[in-house]
PDB file of N, CA and C in Angstrom:
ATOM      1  N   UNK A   1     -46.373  33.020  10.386  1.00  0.00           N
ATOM      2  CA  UNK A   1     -45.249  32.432  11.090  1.00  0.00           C
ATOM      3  C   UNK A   1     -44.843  31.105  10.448  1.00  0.00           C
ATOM      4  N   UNK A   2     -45.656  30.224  10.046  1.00  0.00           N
ATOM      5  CA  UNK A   2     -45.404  28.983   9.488  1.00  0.00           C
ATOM      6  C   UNK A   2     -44.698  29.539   8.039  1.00  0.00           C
ATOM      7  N   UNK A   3     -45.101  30.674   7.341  1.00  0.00           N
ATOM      8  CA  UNK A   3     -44.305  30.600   6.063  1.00  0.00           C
ATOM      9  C   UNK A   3     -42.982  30.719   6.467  1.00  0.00           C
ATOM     10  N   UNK A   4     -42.692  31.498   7.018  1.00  0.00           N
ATOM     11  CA  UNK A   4     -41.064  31.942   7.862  1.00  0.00           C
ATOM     12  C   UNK A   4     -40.230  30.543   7.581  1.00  0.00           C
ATOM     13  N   UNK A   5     -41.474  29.433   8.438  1.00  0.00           N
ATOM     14  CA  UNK A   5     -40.429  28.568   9.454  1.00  0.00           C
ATOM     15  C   UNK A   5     -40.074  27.867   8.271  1.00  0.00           C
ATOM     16  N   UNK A   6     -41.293  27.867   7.225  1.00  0.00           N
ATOM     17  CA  UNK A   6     -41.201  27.029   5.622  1.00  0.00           C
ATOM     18  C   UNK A   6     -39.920  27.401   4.792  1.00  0.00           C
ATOM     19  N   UNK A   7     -40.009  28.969   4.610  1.00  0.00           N
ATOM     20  CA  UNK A   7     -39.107  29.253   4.107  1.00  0.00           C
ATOM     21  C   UNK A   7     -37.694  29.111   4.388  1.00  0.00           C
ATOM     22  N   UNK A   8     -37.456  29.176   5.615  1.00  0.00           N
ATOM     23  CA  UNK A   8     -36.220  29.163   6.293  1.00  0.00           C
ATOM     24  C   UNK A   8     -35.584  27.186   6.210  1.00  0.00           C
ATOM     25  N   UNK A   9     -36.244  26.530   6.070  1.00  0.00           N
ATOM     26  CA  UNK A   9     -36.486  25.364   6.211  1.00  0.00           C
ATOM     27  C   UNK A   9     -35.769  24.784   4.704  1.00  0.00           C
ATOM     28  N   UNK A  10     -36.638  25.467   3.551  1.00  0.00           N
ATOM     29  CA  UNK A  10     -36.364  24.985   2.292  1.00  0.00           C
ATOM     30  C   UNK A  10     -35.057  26.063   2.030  1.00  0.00           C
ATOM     31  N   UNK A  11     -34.443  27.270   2.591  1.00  0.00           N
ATOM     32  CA  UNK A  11     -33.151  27.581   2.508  1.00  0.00           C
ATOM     33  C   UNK A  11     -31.838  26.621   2.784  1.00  0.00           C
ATOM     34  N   UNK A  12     -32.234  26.006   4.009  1.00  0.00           N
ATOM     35  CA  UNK A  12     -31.522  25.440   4.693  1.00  0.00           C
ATOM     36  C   UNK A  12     -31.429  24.429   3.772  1.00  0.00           C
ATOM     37  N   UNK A  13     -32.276  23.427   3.521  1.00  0.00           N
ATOM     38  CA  UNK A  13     -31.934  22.231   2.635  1.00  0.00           C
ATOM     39  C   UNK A  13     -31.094  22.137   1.531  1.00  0.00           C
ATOM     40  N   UNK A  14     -31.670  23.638   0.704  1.00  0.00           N
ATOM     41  CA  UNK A  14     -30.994  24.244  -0.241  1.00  0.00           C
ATOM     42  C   UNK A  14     -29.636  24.773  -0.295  1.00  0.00           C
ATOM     43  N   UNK A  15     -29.287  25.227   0.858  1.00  0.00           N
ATOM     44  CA  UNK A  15     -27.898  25.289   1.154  1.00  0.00           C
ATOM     45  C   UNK A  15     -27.269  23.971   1.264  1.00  0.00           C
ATOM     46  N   UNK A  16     -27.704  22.765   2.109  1.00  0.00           N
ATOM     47  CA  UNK A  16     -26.750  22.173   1.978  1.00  0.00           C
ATOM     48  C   UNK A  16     -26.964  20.904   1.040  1.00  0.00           C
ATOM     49  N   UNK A  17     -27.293  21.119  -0.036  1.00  0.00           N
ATOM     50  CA  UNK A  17     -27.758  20.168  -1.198  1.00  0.00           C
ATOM     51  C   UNK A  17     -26.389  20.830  -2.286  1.00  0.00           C
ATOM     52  N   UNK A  18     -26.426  22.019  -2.585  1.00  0.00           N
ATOM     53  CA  UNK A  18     -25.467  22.650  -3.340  1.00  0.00           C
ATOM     54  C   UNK A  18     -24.056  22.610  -2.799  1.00  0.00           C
ATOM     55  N   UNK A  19     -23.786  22.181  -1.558  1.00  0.00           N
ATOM     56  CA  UNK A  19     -22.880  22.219  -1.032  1.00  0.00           C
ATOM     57  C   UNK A  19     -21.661  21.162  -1.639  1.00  0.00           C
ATOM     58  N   UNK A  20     -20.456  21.075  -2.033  1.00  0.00           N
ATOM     59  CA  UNK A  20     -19.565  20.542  -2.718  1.00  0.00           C
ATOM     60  C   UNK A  20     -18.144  20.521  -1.444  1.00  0.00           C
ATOM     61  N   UNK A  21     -18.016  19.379  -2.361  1.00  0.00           N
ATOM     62  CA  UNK A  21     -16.750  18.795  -1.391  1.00  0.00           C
ATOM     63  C   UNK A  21     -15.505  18.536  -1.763  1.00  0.00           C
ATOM     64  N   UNK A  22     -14.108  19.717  -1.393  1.00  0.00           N
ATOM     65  CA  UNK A  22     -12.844  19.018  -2.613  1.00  0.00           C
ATOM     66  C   UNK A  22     -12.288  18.015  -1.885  1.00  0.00           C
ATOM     67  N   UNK A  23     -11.969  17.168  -2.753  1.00  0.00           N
ATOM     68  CA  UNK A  23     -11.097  15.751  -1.765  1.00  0.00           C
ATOM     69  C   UNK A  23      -9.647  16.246  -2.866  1.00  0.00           C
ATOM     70  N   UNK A  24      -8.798  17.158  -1.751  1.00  0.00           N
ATOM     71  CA  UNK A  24      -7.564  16.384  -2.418  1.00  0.00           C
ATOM     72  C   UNK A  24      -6.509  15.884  -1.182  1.00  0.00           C
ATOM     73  N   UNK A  25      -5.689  14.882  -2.062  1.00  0.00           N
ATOM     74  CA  UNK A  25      -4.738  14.070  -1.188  1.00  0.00           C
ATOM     75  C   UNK A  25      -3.700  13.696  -2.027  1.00  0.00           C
ATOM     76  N   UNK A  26      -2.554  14.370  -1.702  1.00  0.00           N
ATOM     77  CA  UNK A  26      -1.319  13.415  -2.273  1.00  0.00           C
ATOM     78  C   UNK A  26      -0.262  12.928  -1.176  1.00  0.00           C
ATOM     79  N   UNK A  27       0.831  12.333  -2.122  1.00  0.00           N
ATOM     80  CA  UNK A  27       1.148  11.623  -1.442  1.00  0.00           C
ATOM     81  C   UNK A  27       2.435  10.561  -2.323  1.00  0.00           C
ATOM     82  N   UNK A  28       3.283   9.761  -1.336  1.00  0.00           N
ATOM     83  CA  UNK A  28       4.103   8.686  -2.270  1.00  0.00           C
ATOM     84  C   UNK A  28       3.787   7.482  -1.759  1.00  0.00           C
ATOM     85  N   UNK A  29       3.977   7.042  -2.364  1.00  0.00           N
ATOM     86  CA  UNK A  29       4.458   5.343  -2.589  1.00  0.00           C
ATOM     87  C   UNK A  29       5.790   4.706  -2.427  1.00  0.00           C
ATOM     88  N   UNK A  30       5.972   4.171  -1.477  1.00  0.00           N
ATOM     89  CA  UNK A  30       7.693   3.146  -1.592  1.00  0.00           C
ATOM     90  C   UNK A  30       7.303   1.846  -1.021  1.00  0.00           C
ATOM     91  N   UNK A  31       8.445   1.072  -1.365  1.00  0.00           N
ATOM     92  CA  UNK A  31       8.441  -0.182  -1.004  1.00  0.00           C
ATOM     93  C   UNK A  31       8.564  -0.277   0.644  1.00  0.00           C
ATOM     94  N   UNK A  32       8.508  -1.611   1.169  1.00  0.00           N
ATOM     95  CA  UNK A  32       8.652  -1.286   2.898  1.00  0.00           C
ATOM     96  C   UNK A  32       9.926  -1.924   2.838  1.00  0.00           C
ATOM     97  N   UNK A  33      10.547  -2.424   2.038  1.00  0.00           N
ATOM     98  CA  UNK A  33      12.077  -3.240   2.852  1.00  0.00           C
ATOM     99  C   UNK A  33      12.979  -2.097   2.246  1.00  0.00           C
ATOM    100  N   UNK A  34      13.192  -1.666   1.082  1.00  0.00           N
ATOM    101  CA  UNK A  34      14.520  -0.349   0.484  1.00  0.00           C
ATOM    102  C   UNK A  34      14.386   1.188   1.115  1.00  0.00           C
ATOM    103  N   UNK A  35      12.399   1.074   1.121  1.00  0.00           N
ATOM    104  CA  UNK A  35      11.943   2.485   1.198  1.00  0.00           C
ATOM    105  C   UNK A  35      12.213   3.637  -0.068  1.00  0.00           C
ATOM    106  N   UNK A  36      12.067   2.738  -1.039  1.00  0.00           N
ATOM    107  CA  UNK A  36      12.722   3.501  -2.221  1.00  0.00           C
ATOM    108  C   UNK A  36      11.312   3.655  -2.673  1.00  0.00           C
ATOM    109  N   UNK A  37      11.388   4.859  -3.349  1.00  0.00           N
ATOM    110  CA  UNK A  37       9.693   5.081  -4.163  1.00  0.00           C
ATOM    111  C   UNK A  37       9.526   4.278  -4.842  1.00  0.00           C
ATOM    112  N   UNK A  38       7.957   4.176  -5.168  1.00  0.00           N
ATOM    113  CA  UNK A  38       7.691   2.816  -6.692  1.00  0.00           C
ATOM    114  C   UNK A  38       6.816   3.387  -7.377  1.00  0.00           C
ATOM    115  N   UNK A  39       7.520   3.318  -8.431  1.00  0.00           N
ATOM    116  CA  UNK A  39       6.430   3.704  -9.782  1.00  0.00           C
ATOM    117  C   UNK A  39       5.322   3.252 -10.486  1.00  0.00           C
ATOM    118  N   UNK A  40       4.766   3.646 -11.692  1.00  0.00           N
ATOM    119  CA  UNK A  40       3.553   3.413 -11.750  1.00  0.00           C
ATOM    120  C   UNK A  40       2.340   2.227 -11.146  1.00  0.00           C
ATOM    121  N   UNK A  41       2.477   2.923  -9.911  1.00  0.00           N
ATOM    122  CA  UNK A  41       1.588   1.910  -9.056  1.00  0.00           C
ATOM    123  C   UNK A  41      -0.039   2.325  -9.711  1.00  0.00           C
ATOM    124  N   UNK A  42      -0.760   2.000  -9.415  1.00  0.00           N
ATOM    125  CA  UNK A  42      -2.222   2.320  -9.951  1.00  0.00           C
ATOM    126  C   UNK A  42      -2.972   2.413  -8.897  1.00  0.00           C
ATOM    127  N   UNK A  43      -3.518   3.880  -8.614  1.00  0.00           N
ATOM    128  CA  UNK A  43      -4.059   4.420  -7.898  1.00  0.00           C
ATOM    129  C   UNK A  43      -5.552   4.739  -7.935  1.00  0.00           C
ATOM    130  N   UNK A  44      -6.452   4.135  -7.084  1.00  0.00           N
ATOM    131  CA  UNK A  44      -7.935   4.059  -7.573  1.00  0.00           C
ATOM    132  C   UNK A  44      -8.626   4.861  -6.391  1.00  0.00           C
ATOM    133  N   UNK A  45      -9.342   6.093  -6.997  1.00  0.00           N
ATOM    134  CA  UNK A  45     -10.132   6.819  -6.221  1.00  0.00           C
ATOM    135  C   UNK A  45     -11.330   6.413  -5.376  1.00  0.00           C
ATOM    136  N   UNK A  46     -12.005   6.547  -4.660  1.00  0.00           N
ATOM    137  CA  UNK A  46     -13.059   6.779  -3.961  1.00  0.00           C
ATOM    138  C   UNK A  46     -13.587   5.021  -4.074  1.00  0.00           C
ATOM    139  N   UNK A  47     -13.132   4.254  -3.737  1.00  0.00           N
ATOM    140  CA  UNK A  47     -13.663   2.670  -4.297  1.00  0.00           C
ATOM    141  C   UNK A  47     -14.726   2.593  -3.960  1.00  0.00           C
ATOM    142  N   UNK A  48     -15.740   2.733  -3.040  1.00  0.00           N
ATOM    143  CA  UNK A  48     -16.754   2.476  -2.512  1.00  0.00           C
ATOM    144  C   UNK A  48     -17.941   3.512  -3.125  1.00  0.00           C
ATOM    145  N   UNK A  49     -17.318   4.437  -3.751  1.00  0.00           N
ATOM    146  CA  UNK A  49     -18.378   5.604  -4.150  1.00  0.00           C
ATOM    147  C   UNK A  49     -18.341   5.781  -5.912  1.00  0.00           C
ATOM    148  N   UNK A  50     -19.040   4.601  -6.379  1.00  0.00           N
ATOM    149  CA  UNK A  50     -18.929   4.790  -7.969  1.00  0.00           C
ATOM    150  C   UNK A  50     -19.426   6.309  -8.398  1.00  0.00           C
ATOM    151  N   UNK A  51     -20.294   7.045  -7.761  1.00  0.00           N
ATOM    152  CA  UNK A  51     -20.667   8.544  -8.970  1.00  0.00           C
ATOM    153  C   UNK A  51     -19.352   9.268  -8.501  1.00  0.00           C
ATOM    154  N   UNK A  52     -18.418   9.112  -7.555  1.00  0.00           N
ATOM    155  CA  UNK A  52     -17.280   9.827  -7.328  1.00  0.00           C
ATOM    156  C   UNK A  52     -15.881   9.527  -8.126  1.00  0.00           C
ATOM    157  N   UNK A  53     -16.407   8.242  -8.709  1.00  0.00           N
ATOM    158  CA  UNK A  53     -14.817   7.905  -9.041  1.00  0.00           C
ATOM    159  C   UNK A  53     -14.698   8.876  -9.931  1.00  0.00           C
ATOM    160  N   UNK A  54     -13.183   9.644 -10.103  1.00  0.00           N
ATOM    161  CA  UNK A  54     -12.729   9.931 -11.430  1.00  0.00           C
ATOM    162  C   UNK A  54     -11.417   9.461 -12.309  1.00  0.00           C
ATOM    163  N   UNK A  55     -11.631   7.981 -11.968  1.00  0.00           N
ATOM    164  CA  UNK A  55     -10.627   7.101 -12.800  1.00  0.00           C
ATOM    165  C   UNK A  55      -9.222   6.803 -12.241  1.00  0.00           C
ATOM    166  N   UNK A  56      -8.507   6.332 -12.719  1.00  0.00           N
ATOM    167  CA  UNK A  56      -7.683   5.579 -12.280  1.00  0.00           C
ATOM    168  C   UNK A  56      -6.039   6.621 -12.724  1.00  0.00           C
ATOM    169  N   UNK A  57      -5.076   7.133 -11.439  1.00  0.00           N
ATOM    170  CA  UNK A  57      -3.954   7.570 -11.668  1.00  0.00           C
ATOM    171  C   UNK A  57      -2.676   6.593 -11.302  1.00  0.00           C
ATOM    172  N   UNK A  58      -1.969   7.104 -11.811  1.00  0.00           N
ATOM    173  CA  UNK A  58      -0.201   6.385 -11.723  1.00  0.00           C
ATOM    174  C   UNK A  58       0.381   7.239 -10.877  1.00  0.00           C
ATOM    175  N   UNK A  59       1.669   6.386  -9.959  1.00  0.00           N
ATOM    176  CA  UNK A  59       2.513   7.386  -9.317  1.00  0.00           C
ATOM    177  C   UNK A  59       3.657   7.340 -10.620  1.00  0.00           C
ATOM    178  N   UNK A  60       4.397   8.718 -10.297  1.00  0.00           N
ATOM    179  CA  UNK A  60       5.354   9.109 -11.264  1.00  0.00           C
ATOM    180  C   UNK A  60       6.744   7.604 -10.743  1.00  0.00           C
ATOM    181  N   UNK A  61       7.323   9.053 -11.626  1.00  0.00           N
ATOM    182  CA  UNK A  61       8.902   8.002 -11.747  1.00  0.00           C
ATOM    183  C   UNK A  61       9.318   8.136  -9.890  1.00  0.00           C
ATOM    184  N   UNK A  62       9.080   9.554  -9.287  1.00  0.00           N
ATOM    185  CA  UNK A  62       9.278   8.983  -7.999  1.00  0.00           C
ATOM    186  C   UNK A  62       8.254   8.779  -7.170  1.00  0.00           C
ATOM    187  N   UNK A  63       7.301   7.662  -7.311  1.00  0.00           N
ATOM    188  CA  UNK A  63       6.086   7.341  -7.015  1.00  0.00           C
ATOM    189  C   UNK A  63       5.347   8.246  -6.021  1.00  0.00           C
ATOM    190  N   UNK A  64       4.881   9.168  -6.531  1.00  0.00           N
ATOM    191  CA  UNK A  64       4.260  10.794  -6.300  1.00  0.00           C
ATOM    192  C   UNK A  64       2.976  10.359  -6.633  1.00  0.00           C
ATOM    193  N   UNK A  65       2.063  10.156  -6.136  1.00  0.00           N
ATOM    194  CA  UNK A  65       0.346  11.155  -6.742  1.00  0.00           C
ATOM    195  C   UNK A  65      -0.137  11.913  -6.287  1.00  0.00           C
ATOM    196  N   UNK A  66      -0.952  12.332  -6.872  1.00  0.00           N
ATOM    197  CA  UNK A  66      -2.126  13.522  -6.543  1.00  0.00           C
ATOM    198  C   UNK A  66      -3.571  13.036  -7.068  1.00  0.00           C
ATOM    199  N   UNK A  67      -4.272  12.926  -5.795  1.00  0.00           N
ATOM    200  CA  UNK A  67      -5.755  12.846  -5.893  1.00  0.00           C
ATOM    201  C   UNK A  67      -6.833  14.194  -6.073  1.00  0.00           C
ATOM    202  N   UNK A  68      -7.384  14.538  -6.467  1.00  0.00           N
ATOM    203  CA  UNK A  68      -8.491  15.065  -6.901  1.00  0.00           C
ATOM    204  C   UNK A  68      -9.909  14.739  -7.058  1.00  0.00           C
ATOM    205  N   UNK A  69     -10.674  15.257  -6.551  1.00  0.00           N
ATOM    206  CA  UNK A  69     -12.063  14.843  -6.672  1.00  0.00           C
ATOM    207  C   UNK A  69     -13.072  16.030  -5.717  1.00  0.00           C
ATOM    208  N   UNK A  70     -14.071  15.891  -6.666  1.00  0.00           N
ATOM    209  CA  UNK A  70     -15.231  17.229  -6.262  1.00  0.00           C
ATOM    210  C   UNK A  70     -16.492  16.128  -5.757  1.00  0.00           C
ATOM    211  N   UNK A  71     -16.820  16.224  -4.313  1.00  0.00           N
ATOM    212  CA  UNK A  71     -17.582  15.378  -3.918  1.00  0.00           C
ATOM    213  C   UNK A  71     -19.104  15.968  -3.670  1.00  0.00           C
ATOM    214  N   UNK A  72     -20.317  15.651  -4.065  1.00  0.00           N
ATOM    215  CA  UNK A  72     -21.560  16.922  -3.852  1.00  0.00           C
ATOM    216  C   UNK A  72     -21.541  16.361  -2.401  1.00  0.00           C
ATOM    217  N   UNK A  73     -22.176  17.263  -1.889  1.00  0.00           N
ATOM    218  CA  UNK A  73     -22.814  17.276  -0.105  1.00  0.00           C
ATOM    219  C   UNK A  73     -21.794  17.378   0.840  1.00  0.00           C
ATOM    220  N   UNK A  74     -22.018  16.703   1.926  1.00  0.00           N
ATOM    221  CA  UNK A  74     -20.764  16.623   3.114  1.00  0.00           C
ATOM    222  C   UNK A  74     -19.650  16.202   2.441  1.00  0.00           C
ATOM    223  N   UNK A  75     -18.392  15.683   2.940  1.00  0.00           N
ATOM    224  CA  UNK A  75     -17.456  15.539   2.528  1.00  0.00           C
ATOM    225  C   UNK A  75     -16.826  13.890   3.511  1.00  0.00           C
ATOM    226  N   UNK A  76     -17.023  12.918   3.036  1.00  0.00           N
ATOM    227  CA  UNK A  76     -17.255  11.702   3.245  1.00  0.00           C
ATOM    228  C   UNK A  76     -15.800  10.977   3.307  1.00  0.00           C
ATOM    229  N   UNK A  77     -15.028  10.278   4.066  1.00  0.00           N
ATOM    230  CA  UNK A  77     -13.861   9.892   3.909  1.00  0.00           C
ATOM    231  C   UNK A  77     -13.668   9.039   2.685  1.00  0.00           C
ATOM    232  N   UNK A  78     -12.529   9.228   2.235  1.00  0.00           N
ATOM    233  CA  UNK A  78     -12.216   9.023   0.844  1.00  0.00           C
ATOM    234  C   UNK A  78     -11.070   7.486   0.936  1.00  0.00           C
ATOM    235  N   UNK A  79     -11.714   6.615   0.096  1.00  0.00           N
ATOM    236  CA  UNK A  79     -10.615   5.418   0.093  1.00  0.00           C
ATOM    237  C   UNK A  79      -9.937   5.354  -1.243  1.00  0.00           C
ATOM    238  N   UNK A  80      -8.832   5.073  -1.135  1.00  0.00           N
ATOM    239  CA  UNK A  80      -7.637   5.024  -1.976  1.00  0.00           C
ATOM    240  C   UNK A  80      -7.734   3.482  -2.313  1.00  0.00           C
ATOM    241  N   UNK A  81      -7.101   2.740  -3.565  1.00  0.00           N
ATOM    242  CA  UNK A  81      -6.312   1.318  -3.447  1.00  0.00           C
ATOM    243  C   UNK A  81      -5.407   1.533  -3.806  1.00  0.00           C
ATOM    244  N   UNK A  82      -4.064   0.845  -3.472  1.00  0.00           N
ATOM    245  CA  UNK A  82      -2.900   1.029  -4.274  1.00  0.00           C
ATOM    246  C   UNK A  82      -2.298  -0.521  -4.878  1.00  0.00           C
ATOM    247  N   UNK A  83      -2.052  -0.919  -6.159  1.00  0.00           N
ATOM    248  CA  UNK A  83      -1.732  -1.765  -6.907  1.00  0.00           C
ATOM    249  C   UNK A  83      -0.496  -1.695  -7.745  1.00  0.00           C
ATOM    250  N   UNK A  84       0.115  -2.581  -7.623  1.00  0.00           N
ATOM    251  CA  UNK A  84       1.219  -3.079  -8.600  1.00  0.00           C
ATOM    252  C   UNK A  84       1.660  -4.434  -8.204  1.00  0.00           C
ATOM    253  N   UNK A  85       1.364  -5.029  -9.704  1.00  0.00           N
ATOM    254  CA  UNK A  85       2.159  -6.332 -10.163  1.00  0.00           C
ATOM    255  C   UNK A  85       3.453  -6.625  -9.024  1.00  0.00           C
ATOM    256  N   UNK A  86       3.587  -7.750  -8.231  1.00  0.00           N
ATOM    257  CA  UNK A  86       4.380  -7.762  -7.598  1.00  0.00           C
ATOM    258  C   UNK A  86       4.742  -7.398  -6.169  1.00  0.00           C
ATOM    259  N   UNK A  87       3.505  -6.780  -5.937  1.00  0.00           N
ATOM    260  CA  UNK A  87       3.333  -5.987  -4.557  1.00  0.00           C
ATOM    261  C   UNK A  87       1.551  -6.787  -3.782  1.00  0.00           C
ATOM    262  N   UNK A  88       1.701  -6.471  -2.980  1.00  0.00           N
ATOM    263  CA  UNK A  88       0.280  -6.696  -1.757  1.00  0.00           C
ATOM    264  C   UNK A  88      -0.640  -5.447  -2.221  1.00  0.00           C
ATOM    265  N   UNK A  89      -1.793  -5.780  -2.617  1.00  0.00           N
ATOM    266  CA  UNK A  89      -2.738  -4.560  -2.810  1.00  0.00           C
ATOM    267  C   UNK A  89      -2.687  -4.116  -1.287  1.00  0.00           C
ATOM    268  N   UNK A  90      -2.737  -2.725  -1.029  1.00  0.00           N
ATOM    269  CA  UNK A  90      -3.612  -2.203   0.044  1.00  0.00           C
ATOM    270  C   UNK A  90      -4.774  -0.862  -0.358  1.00  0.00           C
ATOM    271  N   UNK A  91      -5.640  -0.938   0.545  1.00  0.00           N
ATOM    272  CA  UNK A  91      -6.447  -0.135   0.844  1.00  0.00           C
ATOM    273  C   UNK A  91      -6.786   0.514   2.143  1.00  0.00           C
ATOM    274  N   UNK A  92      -6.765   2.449   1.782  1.00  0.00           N
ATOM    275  CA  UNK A  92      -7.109   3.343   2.983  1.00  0.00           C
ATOM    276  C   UNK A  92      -7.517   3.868   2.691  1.00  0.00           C
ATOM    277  N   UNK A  93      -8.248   4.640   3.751  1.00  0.00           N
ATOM    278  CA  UNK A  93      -8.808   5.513   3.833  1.00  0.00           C
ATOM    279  C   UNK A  93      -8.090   6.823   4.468  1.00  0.00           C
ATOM    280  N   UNK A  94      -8.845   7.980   3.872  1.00  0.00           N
ATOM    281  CA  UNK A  94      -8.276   9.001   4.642  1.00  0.00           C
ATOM    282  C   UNK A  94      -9.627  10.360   4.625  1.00  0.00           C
ATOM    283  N   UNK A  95      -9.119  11.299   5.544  1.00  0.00           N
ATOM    284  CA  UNK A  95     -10.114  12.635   5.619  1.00  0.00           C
ATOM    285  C   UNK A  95     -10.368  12.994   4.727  1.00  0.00           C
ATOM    286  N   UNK A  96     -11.119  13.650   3.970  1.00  0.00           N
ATOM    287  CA  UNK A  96     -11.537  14.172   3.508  1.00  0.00           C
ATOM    288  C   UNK A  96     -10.641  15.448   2.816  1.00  0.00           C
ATOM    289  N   UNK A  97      -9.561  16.371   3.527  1.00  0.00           N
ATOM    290  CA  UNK A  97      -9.200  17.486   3.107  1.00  0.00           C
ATOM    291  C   UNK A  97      -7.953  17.308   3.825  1.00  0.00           C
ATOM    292  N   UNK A  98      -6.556  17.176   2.851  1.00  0.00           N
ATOM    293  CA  UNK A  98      -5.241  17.668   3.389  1.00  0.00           C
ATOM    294  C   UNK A  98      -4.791  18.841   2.893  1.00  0.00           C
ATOM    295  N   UNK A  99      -4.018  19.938   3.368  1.00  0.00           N
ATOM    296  CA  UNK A  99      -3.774  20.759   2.952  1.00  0.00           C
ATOM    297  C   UNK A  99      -2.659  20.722   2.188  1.00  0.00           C
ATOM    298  N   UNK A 100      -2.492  21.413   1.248  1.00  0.00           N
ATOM    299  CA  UNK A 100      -1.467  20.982  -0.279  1.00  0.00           C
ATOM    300  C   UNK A 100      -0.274  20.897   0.248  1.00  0.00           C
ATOM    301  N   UNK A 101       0.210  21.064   1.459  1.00  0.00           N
ATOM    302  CA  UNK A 101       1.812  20.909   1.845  1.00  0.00           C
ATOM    303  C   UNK A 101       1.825  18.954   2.614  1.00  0.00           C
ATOM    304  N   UNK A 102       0.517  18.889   2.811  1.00  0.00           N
ATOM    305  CA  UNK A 102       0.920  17.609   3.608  1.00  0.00           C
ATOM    306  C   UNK A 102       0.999  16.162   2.846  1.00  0.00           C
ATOM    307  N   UNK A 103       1.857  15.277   3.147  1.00  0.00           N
ATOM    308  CA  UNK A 103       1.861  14.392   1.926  1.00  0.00           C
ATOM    309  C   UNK A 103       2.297  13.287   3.071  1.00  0.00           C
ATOM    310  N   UNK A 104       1.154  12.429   2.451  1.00  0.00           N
ATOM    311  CA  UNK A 104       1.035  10.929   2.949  1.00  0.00           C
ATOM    312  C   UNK A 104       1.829  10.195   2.571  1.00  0.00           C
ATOM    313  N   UNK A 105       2.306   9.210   3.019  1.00  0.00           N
ATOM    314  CA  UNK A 105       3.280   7.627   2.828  1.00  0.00           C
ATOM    315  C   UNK A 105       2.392   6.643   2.859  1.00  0.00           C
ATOM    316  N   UNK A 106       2.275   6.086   1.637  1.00  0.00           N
ATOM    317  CA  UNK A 106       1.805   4.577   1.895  1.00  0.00           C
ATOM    318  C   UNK A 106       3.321   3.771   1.283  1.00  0.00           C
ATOM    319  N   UNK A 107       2.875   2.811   2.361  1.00  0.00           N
ATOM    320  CA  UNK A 107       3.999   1.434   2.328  1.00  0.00           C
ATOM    321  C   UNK A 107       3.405   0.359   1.895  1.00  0.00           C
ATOM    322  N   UNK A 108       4.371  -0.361   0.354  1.00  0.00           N
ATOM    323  CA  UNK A 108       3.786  -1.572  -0.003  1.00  0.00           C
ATOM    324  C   UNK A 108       4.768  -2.757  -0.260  1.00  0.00           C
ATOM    325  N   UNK A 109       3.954  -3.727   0.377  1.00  0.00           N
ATOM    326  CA  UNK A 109       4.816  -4.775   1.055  1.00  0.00           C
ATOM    327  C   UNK A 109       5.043  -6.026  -0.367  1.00  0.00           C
ATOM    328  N   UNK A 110       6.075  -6.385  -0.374  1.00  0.00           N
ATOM    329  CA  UNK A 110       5.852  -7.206  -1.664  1.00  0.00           C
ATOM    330  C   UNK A 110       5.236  -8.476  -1.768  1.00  0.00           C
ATOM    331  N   UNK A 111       5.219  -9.490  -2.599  1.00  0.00           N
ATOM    332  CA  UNK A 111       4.379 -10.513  -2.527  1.00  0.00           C
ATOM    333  C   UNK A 111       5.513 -11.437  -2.103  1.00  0.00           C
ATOM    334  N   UNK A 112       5.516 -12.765  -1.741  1.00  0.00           N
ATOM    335  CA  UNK A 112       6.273 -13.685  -1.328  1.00  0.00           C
ATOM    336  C   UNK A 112       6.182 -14.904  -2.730  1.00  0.00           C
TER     337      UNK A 112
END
């Protein structure tokens, strides 16, 4: 009986050790006073989770990105920064999993 409970035990772990996590999230970027998109803002993945980062993206010409990232284990909320010269850094967070039709707004406020 104890091998059972052993075995069943080291399945379980084993299942969720292999277990993988997709983080995707897109989304635009605009200013908050025109509401006009902004371009190559610089977009930084997972800030808090260095073995997750996978580097640094741009929003397009109509400040569009797309995040990507394969996370091992549970699936951990994912923080964004968003940067450009001229603008207020911000930083969010978001779930873990949007589905490819849903697309986030971040608003960035300019500097004074």
């Amino acid at each position: 009986m104890k091998k059972i409970k052993n075995i069943i035990v080291l399945f379980v772990v084993t299942l969720f050790i292999s277990c993988d996590c997709l983080v995707h999230i897109q989304g635009v970027v605009i200013d908050s006073k025109t509401r006009l998109p902004i371009d190559s803002v610089l977009v930084k993945g997972n800030v808090y989770c260095d073995i997750c980062d996978i580097g640094d993206i741009y929003t397009d010409s109509l400040g569009i990105f797309e995040y990507n990232s394969m996370v091992g284990g549970f699936c951990p909320k994912s923080s964004l920064s968003f940067e450009k010269e001229g603008y207020k850094k911000k930083m969010k967070k978001y779930r873990s999993y949007y589905r490819r039709d849903d697309i986030v707004t971040v608003v960035l406020k300019r500097k004074k």
